[in-house]
Every structure is written in C-alpha cells, then in structure tokens.
C-alpha atoms as a PDB file:
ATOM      1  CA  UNK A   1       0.000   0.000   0.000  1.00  0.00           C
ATOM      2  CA  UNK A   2       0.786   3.374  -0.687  1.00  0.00           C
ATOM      3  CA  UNK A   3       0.299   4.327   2.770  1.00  0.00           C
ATOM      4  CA  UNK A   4       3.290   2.160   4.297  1.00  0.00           C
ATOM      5  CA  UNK A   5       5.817   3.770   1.848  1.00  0.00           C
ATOM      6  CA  UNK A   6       4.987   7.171   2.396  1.00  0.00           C
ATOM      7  CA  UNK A   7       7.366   8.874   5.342  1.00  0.00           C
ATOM      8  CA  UNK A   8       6.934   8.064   9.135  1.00  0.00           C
ATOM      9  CA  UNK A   9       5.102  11.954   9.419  1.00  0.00           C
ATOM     10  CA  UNK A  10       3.312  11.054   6.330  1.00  0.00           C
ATOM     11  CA  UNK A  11       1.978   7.842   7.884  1.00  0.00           C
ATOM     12  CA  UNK A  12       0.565   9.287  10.736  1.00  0.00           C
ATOM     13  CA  UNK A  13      -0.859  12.379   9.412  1.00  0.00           C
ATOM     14  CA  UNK A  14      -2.818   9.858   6.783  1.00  0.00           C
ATOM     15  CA  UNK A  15      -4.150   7.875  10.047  1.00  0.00           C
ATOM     16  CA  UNK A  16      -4.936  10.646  12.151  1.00  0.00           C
ATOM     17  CA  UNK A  17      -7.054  12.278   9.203  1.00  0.00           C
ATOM     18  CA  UNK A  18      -8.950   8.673   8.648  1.00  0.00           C
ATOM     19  CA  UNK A  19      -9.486   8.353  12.277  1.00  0.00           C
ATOM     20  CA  UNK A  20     -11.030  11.403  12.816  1.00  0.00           C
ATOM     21  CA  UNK A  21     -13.168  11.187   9.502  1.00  0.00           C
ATOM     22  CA  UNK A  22     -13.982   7.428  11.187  1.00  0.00           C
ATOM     23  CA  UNK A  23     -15.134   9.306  14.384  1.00  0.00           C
ATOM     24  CA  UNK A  24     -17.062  12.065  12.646  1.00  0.00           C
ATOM     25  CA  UNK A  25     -18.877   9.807  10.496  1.00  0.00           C
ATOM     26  CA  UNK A  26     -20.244   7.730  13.678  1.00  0.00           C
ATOM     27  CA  UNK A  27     -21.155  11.005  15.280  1.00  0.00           C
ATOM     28  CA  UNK A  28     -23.152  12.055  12.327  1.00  0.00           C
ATOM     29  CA  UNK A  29     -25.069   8.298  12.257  1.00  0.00           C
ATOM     30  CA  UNK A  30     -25.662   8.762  16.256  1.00  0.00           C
ATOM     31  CA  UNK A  31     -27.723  12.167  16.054  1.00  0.00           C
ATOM     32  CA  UNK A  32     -29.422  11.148  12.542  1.00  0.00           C
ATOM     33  CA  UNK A  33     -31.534   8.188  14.526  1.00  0.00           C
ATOM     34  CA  UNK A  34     -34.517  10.672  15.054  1.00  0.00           C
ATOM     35  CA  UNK A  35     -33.883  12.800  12.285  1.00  0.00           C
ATOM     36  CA  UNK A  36     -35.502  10.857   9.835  1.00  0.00           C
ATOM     37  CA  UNK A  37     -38.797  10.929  11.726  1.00  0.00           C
ATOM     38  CA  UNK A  38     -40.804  13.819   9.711  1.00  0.00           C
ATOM     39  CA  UNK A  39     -43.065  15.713  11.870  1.00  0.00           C
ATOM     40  CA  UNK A  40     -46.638  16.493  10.943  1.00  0.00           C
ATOM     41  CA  UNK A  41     -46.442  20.054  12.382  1.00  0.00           C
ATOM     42  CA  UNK A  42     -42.702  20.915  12.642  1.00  0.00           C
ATOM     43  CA  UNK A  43     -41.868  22.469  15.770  1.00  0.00           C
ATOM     44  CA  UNK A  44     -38.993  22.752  18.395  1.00  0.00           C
ATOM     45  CA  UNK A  45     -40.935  21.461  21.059  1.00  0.00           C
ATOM     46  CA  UNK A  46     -41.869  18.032  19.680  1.00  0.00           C
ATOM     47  CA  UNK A  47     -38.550  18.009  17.709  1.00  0.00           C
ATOM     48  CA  UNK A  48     -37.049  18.300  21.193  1.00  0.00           C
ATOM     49  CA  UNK A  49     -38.939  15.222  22.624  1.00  0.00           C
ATOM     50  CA  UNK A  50     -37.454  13.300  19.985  1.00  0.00           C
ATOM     51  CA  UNK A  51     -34.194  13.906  20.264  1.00  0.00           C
ATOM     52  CA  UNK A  52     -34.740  12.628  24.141  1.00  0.00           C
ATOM     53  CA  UNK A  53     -35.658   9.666  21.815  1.00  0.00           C
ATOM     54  CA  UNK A  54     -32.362   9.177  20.390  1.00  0.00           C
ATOM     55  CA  UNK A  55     -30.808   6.411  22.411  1.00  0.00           C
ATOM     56  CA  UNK A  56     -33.561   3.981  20.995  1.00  0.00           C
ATOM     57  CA  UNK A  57     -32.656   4.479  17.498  1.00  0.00           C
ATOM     58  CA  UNK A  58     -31.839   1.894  15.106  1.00  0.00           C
ATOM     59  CA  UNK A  59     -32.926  -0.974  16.568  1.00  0.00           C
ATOM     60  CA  UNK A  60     -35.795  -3.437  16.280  1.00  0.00           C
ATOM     61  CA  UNK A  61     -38.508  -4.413  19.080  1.00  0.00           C
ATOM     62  CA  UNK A  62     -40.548  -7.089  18.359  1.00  0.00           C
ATOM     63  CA  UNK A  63     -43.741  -8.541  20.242  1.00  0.00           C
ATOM     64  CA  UNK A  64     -45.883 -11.536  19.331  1.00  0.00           C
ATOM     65  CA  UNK A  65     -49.410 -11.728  20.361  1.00  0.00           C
ATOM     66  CA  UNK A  66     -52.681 -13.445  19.658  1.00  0.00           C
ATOM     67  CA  UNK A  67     -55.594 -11.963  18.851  1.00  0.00           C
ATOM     68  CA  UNK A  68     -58.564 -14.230  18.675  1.00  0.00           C
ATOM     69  CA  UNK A  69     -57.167 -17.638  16.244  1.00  0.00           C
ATOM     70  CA  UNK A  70     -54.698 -14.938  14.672  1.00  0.00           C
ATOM     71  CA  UNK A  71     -51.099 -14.926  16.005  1.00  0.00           C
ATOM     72  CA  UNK A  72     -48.991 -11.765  14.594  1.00  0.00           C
ATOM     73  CA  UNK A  73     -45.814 -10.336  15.033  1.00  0.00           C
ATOM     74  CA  UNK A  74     -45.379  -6.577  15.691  1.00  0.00           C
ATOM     75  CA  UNK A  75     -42.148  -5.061  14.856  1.00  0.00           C
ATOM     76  CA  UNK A  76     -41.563  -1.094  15.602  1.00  0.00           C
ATOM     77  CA  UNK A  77     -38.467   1.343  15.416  1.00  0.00           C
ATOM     78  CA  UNK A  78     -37.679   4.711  16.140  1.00  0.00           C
ATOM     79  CA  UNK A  79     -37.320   6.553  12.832  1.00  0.00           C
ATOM     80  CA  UNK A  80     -36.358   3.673  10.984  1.00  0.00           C
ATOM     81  CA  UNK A  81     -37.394   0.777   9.143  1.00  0.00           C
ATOM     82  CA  UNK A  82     -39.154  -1.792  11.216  1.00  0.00           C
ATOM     83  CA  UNK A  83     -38.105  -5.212   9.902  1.00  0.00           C
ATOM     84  CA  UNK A  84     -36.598  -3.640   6.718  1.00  0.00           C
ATOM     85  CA  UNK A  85     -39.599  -2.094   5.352  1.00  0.00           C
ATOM     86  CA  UNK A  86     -39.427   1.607   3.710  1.00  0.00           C
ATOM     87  CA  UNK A  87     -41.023   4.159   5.201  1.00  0.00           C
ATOM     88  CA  UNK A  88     -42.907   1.406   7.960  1.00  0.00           C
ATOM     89  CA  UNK A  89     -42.351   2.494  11.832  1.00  0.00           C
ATOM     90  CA  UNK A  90     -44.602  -0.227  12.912  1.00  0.00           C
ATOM     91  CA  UNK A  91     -45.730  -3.235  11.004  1.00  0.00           C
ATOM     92  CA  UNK A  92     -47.576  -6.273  12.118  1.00  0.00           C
ATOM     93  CA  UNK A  93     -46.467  -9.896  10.120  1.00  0.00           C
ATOM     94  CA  UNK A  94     -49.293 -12.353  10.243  1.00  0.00           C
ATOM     95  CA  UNK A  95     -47.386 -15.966  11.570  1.00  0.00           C
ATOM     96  CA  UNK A  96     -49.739 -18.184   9.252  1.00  0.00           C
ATOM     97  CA  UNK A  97     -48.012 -16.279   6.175  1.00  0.00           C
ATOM     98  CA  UNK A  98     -45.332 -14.829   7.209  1.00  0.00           C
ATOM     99  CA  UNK A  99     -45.282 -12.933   3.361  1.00  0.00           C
ATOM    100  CA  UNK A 100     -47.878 -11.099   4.443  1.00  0.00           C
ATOM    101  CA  UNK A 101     -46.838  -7.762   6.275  1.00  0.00           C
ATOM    102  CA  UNK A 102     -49.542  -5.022   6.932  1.00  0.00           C
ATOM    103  CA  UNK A 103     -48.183  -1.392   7.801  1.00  0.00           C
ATOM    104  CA  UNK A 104     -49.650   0.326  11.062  1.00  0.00           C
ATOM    105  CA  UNK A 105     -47.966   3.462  10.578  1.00  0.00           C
ATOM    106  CA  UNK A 106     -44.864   5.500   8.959  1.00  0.00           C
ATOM    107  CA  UNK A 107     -42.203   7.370  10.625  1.00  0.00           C
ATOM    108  CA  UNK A 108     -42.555  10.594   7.815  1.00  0.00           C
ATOM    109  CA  UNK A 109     -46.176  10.806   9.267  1.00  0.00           C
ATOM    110  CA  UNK A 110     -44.969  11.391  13.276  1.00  0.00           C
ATOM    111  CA  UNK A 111     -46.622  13.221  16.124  1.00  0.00           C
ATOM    112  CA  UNK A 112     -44.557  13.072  19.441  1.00  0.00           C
ATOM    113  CA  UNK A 113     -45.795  14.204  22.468  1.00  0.00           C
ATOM    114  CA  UNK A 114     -43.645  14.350  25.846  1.00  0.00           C
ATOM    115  CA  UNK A 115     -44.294  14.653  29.547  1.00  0.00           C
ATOM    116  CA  UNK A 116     -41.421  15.010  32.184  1.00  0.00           C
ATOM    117  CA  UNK A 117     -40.931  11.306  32.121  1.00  0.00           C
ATOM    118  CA  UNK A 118     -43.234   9.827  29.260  1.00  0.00           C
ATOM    119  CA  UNK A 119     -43.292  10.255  25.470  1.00  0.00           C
ATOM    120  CA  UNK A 120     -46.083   9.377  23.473  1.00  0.00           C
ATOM    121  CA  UNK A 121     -45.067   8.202  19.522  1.00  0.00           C
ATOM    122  CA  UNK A 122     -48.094   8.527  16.962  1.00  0.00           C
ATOM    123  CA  UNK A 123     -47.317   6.576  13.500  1.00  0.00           C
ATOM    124  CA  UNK A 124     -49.829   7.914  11.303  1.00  0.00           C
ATOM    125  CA  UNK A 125     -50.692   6.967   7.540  1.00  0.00           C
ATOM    126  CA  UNK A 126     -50.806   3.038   8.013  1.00  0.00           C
ATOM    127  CA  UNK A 127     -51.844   0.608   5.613  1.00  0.00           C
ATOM    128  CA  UNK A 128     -55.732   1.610   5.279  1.00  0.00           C
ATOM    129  CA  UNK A 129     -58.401  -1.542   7.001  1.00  0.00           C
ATOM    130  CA  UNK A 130     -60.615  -4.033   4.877  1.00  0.00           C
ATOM    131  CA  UNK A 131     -63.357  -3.592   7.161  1.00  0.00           C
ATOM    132  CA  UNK A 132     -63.312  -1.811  10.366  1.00  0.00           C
ATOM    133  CA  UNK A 133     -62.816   2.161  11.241  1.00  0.00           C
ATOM    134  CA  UNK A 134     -64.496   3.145   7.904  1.00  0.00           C
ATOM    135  CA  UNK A 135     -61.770   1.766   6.036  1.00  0.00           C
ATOM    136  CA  UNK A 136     -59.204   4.567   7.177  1.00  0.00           C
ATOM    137  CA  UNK A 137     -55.631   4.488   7.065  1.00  0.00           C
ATOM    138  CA  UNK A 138     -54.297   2.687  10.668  1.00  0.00           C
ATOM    139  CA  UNK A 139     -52.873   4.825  13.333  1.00  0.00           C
ATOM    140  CA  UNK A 140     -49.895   3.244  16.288  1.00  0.00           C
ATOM    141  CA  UNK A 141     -49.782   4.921  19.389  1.00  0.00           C
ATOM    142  CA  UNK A 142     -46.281   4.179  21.136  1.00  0.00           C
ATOM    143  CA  UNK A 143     -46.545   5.053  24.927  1.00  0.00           C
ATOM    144  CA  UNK A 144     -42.720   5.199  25.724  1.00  0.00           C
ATOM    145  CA  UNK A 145     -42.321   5.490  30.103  1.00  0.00           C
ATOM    146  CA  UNK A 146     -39.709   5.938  32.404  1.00  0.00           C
ATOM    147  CA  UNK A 147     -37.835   3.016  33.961  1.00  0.00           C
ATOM    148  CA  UNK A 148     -34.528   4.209  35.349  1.00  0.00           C
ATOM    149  CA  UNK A 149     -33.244   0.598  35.510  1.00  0.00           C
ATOM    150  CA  UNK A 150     -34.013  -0.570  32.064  1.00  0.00           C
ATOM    151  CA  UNK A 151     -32.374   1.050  29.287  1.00  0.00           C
ATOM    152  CA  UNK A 152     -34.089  -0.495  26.064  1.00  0.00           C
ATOM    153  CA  UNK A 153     -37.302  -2.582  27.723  1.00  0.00           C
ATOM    154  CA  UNK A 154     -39.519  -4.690  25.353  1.00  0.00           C
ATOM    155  CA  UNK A 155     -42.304  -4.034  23.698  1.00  0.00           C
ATOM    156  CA  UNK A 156     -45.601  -4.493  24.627  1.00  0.00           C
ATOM    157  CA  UNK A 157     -49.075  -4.667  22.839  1.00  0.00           C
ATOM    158  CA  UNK A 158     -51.866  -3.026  24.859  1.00  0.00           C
ATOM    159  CA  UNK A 159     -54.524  -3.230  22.636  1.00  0.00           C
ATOM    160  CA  UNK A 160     -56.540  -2.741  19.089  1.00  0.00           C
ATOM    161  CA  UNK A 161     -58.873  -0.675  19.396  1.00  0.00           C
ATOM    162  CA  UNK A 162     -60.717  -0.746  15.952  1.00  0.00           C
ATOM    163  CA  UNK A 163     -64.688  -1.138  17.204  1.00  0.00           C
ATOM    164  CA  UNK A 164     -65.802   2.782  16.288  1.00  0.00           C
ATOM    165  CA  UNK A 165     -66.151   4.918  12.647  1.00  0.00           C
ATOM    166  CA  UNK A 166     -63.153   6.734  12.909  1.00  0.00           C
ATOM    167  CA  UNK A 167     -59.684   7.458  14.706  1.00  0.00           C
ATOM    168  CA  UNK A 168     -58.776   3.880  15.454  1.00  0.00           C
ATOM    169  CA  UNK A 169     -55.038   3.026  17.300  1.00  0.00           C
ATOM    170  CA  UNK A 170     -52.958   0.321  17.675  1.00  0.00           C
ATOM    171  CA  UNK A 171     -51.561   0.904  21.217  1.00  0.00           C
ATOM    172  CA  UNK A 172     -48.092  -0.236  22.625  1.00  0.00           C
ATOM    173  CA  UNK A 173     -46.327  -0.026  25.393  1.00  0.00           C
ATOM    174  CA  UNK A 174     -42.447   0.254  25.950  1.00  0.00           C
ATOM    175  CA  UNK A 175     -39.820   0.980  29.154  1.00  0.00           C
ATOM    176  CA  UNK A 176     -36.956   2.813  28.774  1.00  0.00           C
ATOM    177  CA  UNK A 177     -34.645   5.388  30.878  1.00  0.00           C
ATOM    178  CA  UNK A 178     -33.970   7.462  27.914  1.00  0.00           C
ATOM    179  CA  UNK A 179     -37.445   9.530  28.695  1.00  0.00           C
ATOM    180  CA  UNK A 180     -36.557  10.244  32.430  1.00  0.00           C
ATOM    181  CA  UNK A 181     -35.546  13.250  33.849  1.00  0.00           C
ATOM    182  CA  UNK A 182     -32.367  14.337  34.370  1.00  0.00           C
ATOM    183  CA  UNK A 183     -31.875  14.369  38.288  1.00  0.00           C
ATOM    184  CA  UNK A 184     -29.037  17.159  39.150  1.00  0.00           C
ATOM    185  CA  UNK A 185     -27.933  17.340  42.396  1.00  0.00           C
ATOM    186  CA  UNK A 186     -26.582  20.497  43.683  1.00  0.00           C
ATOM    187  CA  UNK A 187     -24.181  20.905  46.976  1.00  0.00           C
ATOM    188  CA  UNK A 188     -24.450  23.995  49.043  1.00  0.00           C
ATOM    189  CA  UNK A 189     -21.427  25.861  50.582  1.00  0.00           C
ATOM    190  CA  UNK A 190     -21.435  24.360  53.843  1.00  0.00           C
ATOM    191  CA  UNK A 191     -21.905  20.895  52.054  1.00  0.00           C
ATOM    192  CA  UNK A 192     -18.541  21.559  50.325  1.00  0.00           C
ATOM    193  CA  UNK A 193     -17.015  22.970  53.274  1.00  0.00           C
ATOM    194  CA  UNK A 194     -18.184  19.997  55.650  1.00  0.00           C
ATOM    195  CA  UNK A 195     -16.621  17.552  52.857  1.00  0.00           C
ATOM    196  CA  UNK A 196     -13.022  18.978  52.662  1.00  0.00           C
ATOM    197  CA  UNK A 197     -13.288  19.758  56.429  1.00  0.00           C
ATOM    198  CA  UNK A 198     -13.913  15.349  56.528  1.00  0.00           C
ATOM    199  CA  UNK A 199     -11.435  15.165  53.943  1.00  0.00           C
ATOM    200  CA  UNK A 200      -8.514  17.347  55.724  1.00  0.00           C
ATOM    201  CA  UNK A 201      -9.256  15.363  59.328  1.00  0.00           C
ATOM    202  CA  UNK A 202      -8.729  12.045  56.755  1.00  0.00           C
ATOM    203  CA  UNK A 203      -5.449  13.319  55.840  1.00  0.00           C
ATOM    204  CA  UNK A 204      -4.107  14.428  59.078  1.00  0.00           C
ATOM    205  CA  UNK A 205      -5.202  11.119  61.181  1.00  0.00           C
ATOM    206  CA  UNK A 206      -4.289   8.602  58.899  1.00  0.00           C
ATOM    207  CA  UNK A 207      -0.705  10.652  57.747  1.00  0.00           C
ATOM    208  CA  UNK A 208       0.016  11.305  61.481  1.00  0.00           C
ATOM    209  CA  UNK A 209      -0.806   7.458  62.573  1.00  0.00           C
ATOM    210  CA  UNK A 210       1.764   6.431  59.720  1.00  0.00           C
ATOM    211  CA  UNK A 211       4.462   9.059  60.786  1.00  0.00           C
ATOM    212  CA  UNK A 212       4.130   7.927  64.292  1.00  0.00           C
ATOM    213  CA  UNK A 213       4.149   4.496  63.597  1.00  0.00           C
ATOM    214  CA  UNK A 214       6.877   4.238  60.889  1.00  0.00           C
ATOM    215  CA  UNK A 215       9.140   7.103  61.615  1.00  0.00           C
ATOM    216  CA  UNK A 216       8.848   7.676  65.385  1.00  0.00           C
ATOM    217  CA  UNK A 217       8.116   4.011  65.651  1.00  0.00           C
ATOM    218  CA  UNK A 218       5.266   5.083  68.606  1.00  0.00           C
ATOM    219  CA  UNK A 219       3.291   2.117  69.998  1.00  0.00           C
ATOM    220  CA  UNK A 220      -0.588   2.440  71.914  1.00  0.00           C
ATOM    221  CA  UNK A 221      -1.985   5.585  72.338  1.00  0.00           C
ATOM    222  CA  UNK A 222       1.189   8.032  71.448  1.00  0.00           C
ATOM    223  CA  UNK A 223       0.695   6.937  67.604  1.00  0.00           C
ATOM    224  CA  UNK A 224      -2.559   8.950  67.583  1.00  0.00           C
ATOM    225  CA  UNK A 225      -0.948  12.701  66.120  1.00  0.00           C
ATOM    226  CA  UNK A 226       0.144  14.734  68.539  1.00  0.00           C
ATOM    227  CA  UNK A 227      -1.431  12.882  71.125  1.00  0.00           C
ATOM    228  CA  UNK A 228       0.362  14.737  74.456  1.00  0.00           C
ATOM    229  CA  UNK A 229      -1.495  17.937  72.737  1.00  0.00           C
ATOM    230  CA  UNK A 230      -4.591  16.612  72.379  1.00  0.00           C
ATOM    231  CA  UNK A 231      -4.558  15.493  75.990  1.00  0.00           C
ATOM    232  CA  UNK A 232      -3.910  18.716  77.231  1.00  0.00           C
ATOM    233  CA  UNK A 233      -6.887  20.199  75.262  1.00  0.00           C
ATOM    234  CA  UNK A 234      -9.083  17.708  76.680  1.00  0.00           C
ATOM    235  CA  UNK A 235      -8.074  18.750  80.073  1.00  0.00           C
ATOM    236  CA  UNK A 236      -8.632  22.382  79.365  1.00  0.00           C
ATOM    237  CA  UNK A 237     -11.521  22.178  77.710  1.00  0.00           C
ATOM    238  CA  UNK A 238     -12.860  19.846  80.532  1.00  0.00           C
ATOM    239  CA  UNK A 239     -11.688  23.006  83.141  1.00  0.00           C
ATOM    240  CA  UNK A 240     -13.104  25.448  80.900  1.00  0.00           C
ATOM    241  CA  UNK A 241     -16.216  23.797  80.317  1.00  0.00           C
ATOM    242  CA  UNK A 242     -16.406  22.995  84.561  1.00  0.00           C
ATOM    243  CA  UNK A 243     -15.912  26.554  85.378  1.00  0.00           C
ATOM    244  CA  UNK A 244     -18.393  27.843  83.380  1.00  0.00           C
ATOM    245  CA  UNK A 245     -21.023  25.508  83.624  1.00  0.00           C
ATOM    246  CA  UNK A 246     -20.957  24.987  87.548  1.00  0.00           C
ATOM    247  CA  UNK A 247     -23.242  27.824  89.346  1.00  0.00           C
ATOM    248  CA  UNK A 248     -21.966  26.817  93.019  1.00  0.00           C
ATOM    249  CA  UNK A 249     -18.777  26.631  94.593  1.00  0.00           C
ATOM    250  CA  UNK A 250     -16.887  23.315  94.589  1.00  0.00           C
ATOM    251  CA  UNK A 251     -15.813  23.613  97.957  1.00  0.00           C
ATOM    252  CA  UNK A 252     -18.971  23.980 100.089  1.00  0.00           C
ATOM    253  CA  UNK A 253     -19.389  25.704 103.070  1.00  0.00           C
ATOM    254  CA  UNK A 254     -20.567  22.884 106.227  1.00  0.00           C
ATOM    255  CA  UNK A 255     -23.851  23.348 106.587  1.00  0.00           C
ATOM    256  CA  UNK A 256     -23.729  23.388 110.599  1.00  0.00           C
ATOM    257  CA  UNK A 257     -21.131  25.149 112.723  1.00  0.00           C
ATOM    258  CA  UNK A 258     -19.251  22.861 115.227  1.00  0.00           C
ATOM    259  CA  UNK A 259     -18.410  23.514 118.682  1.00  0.00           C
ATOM    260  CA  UNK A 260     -15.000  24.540 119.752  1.00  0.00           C
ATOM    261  CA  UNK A 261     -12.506  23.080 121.875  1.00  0.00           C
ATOM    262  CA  UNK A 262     -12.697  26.185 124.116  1.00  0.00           C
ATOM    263  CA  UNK A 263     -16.303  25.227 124.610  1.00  0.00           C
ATOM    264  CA  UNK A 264     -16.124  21.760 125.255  1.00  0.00           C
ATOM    265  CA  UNK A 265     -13.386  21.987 128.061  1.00  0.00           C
ATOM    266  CA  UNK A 266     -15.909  21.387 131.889  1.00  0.00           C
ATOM    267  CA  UNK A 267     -16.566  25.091 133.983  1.00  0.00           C
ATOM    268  CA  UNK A 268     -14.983  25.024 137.221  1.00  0.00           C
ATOM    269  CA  UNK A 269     -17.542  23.330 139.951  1.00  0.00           C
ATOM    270  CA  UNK A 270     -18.472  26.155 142.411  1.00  0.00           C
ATOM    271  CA  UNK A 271     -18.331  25.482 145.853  1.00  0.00           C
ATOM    272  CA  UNK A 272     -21.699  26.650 147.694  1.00  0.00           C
ATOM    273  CA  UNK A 273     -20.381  24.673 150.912  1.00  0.00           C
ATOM    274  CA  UNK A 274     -20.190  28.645 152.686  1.00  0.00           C
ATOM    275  CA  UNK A 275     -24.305  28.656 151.796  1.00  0.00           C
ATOM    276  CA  UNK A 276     -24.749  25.782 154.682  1.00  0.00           C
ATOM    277  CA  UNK A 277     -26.194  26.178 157.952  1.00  0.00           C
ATOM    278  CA  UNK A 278     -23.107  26.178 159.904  1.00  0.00           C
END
C-alpha cells in the first residue's frame, strides 16, 4: 500500500485524518436516529422530545401476540425501518403467512408528544383496514415510560382498538430510561465545606498514625498525632467547660457550725459549801 511507503510523518498524518473522519462519520449516524422521523407540524418542542428519543434508534422491538385464532408479530423502530420495510415504523407480520406484512404506521407521518418522564409516539398513515374504522388508514400509538433501571425494555401490545367509525389506534407499550428526567444534584457551601473539612481530618489522622508508627516508631496511644497535645486540650476544655457551667462553689461551706474546743473543756464546779447552815 501506498500508505506504508509514504514517510513516518506522512503515515501518521494519513491515520490521524482517517481516524477522525472514522469518528465524525459515527457522530453524524448517532444524532441522525430521530432525524428521519418527519413531523406532521414541525416544531422545536416536539422536535425536542425526539431527540430525548435518540438512544432507541436503530434498533428493532418485536412482540408476538394473539388476537382471537390470529397470532402476529409486531415489529416497531424509532425513525427507521421496522423489519426492513421503507417508510414502515410499525408493522404487524401475520405468523400463518409470514409474506404477508400489513403497515400500522410511517415514521414521515410522526406526532410526538412528551411529559417530564413519558413520550407518546403517533405513526400515522398506516396501511388503510378491509373492514373496520371506515376503512381509514391505521394509526400506532407508542406510549414510551420511564424506567430508570431498564435502558431499552420490550415491547408491549396493549390493545386494538378498531370497534368505532373513525380514529382507530394500535396501542403499545415500551420501558426505557432514555425519557426520564435528568436528576441534578446540587451541593451547598457548607456541604462543600463539611466535605473537605472530613477530607482534611482524613489526611491528618491517617498521615500522622503512619508518621508515628513508621518514623517515630510510637506504639498504643502516642501513635494517635500529637497525642500529648490533644490530651492537654481535653483537660482544658474539661476546666473550661467545669468553670463555666458549675453555678456553686466546689468547695462547700458545712452546713452546721461545730463547737470549739474552748467550749467543750468542763466550767470550774463552784463550791456553795459557805451557803450551809453552819
């Protein structure tokens, strides 16, 4: 090849235009998934619900179900082909004969409608029915709701509903995360300041315990970082917080007053012998 011959810059400035022509093609296929849904009424709002849309894109769900004797197959995709057919978001393949593919609705004929964590899909301009609904074109309704643990759920047929004149639906039901809100979470300033405060303490007990341990080679108590400081603030604080939350006086006065020696010592006895009748 041409490209091994050419010089060492040469080589790589030929592989690092390919690989970013390589990366900017993918892009491009990534944000064209909902793209080539045309909107009945173009606008930015349902354009917008969408895009939300866009993780879903090129890929096939399929459902089988039984309706009465019939057993079908339902096949729907976002903005694409379902089950290779042009134009054909949603088709339904009768099992029996398996040739026989009927078109619910077409991605160029979309209506999307969005709630903070739903979307609803309408596939308009279906293949038109034999019978019911007046004979007008069929309709699929794709109710698309939140499930933060499923990214790409399966699909799910809630019913037919083709008993009236006019406006009949094909409903379906699918899961996915793509359609729920994006939760932010914001930190305050004391948040932040309570986390690096946890974060500095961190630092300081376990790189004091490993100076003390390794360096110093401290054993017990005295590997804990400056340990004989942290003693003495104990102790003061303990004083501190004892002098100022004590109302009396430790050392209390008695509560009686003893006697004194003085008063214990026996009075002279007084003679009254000179008071007798001689």
């Amino acid at each position: 090849m041409k490209v091994f011959s050419l010089p060492r810059r040469g080589s790589i400035l030929v592989w690092t235009m390919a690989i970013q022509l390589a990366l900017c093609g993918s892009v491009v296929f990534a944000t064209d998934g909902t793209k080539a849904c045309k909107l009945l009424s173009e606008s930015v709002s349902e354009r917008n619900v969408l895009n939300k849309l866009e993780p879903l894109a090129h890929k096939n769900f399929t459902v089988d179900a039984t309706i009465g004797e019939d057993s079908y197959t339902y096949v729907f995709q976002l903005c694409g082909d379902a089950g290779g057919v042009a134009g054909a978001g949603v088709i339904q393949v009768d099992k029996k004969s398996p040739k026989t593919v009927t078109v619910i609705g077409q991605y160029n004929s979309t209506k999307a409608i969005g709630g903070s964590d739903w979307v609803m899909l309408i596939y308009n301009d279906g293949d038109h029915y034999d019978a019911h609904c007046s004979k007008e074109k069929r309709k699929a309704i794709v109710m698309i709701s939140c499930s933060t643990s499923t990214d790409m759920g399966q699909l799910e047929v809630v019913m037919e509903d083709r008993e009236r004149t006019s406006e009949c639906f094909y409903l379906f039901e699918l899961d996915s995360k793509a359609v729920c809100p994006v939760i932010q979470s914001h930190l305050s300033a004391g948040s932040i300041i309570l986390i690096i405060g946890f974060c500095l303490l961190a630092v300081y007990l376990i790189g004091g315990f490993l100076y003390q341990r390794l360096i110093v080679g401290a054993k017990g108590m005295e590997q804990f970082p400056n340990y004989a400081f942290w003693v003495e603030v104990g102790n003061l604080t303990a004083d501190g917080c004892d002098f100022v939350c004590r109302s009396q006086n430790r050392e209390k006065a008695p509560a009686y007053r003893g006697l004194t020696t003085d008063a214990l010592e026996e009075e002279p006895e007084e003679r009254d012998d000179h008071l007798l009748p001689m």
